[in-house]
Protein backbone atom coordinates (compact mmCIF):
# COMPACT_ATOMS: atom_id res chain seq x y z
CA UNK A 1 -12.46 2.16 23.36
CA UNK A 2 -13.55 0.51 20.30
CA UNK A 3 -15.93 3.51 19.22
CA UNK A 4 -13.41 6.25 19.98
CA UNK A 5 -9.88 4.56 18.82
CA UNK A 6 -11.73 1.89 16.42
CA UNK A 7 -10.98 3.79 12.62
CA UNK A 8 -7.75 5.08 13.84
CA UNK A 9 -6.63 1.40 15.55
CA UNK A 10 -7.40 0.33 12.15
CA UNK A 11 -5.45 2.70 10.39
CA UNK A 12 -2.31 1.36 11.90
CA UNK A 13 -3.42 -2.51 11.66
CA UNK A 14 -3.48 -1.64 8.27
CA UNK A 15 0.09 -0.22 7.84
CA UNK A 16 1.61 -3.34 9.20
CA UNK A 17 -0.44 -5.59 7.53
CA UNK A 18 0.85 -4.10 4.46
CA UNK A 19 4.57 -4.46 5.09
CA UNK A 20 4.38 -8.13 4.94
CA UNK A 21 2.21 -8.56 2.18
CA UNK A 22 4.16 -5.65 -0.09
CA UNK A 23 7.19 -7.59 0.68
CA UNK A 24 5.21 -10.65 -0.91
CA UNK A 25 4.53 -8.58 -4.03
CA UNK A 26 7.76 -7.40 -4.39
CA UNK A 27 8.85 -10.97 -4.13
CA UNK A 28 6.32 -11.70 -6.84
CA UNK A 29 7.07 -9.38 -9.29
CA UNK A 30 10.94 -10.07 -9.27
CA UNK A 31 9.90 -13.77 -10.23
CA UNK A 32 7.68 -12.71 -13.06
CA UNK A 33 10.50 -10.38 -14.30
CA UNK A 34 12.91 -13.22 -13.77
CA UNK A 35 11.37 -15.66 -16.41
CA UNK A 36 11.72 -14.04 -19.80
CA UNK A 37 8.92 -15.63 -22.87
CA UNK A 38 5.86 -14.97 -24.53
CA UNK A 39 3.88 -13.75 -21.03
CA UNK A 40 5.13 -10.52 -20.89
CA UNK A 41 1.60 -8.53 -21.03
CA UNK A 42 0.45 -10.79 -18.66
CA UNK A 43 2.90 -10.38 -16.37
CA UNK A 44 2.80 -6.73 -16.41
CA UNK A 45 -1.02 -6.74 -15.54
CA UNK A 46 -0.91 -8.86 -12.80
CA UNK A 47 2.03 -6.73 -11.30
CA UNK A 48 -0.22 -3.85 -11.98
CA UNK A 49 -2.88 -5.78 -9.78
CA UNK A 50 -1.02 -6.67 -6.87
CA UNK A 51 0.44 -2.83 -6.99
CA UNK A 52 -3.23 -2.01 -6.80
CA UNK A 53 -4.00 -4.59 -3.58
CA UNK A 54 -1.69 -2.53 -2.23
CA UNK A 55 -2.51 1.03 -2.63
CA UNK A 56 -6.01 -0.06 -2.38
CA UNK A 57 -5.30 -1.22 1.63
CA UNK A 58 -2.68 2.11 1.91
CA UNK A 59 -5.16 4.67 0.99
CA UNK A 60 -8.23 2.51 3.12
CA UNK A 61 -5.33 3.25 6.16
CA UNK A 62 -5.21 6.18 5.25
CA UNK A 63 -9.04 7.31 4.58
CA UNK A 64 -9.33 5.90 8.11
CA UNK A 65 -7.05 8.22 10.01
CA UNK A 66 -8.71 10.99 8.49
CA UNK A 67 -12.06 10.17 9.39
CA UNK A 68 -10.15 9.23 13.01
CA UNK A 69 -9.09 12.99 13.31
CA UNK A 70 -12.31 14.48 12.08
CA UNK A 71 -14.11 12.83 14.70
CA UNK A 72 -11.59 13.54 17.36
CA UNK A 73 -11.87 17.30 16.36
CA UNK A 74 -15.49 17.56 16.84
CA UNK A 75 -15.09 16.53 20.22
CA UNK A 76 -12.21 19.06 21.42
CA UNK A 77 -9.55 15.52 21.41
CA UNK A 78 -6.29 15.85 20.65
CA UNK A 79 -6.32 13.29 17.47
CA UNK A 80 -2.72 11.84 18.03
CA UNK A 81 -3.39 7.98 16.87
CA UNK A 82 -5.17 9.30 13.86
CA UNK A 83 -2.37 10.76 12.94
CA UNK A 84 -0.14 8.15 13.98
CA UNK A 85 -2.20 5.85 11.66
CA UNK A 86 -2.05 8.31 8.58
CA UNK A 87 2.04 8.74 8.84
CA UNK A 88 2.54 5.12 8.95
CA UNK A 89 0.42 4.16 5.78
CA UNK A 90 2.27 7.24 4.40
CA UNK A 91 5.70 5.75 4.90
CA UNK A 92 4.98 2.42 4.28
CA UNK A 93 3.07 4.22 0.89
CA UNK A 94 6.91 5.81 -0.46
CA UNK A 95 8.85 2.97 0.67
CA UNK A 96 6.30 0.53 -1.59
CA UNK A 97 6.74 2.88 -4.53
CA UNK A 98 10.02 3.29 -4.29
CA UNK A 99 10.66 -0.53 -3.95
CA UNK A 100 8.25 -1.71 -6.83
CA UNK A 101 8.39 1.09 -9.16
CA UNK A 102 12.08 0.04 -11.00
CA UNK A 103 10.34 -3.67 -10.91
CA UNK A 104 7.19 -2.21 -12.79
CA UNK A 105 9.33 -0.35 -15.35
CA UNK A 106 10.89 -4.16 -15.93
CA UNK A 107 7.67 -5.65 -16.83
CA UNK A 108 6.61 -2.82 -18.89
CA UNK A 109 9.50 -2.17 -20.83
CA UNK A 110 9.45 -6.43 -21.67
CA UNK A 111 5.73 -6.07 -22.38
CA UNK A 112 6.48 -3.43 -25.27
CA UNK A 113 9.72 -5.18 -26.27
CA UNK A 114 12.52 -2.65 -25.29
């Protein structure tokens, strides 16, 4: 099971794993934008980083579920959980930008003083 389902199982482990941990970063980067003072560069990089965790496991999810379909093509299968697996990372991929995006803007416009 593991050799046919494996990349695409993964796929959606993935996704769900990255609810919680977005929700952490979210969390994260209302604090830094909470605190105004002298750190505001800083603070904008390491929201850029933890955006980038995040991406970085979305698109891995992703990049998975493709590979999961390919496979599943090239032996005449019906690729459903690959595709599963690619429409949850791709939800959970708008709802992060949509939630972190006005909290990036924050830290940026602080970090050039606007």
């Amino acid at each position: 099971m593991w050799r046919r389902h494996g990349p695409a199982i993964l796929s959606i482990v993935l996704a769900i794993l990255a609810v919680p941990l977005s929700f952490f970063v979210w969390y994260a980067l209302i604090s830094l934008g909470a605190y105004p003072g002298d750190q505001a560069v800083s603070d904008l990089l390491i929201g850029v980083l933890y955006t980038a965790i995040v991406h970085s496991i979305l698109l891995a999810g992703i990049l998975l579920g493709v590979s999961s379909i390919r496979a599943r093509r090239r032996e005449k299968i019906v690729p459903i959980v690959g595709w599963i697996g690619i429409v949850l990372n791709a939800i959970v991929l708008i709802y992060w930008e949509l939630l972190v995006s006005p909290w990036l803007v924050v830290l940026w416009n602080r970090a050039i003083g606007a």
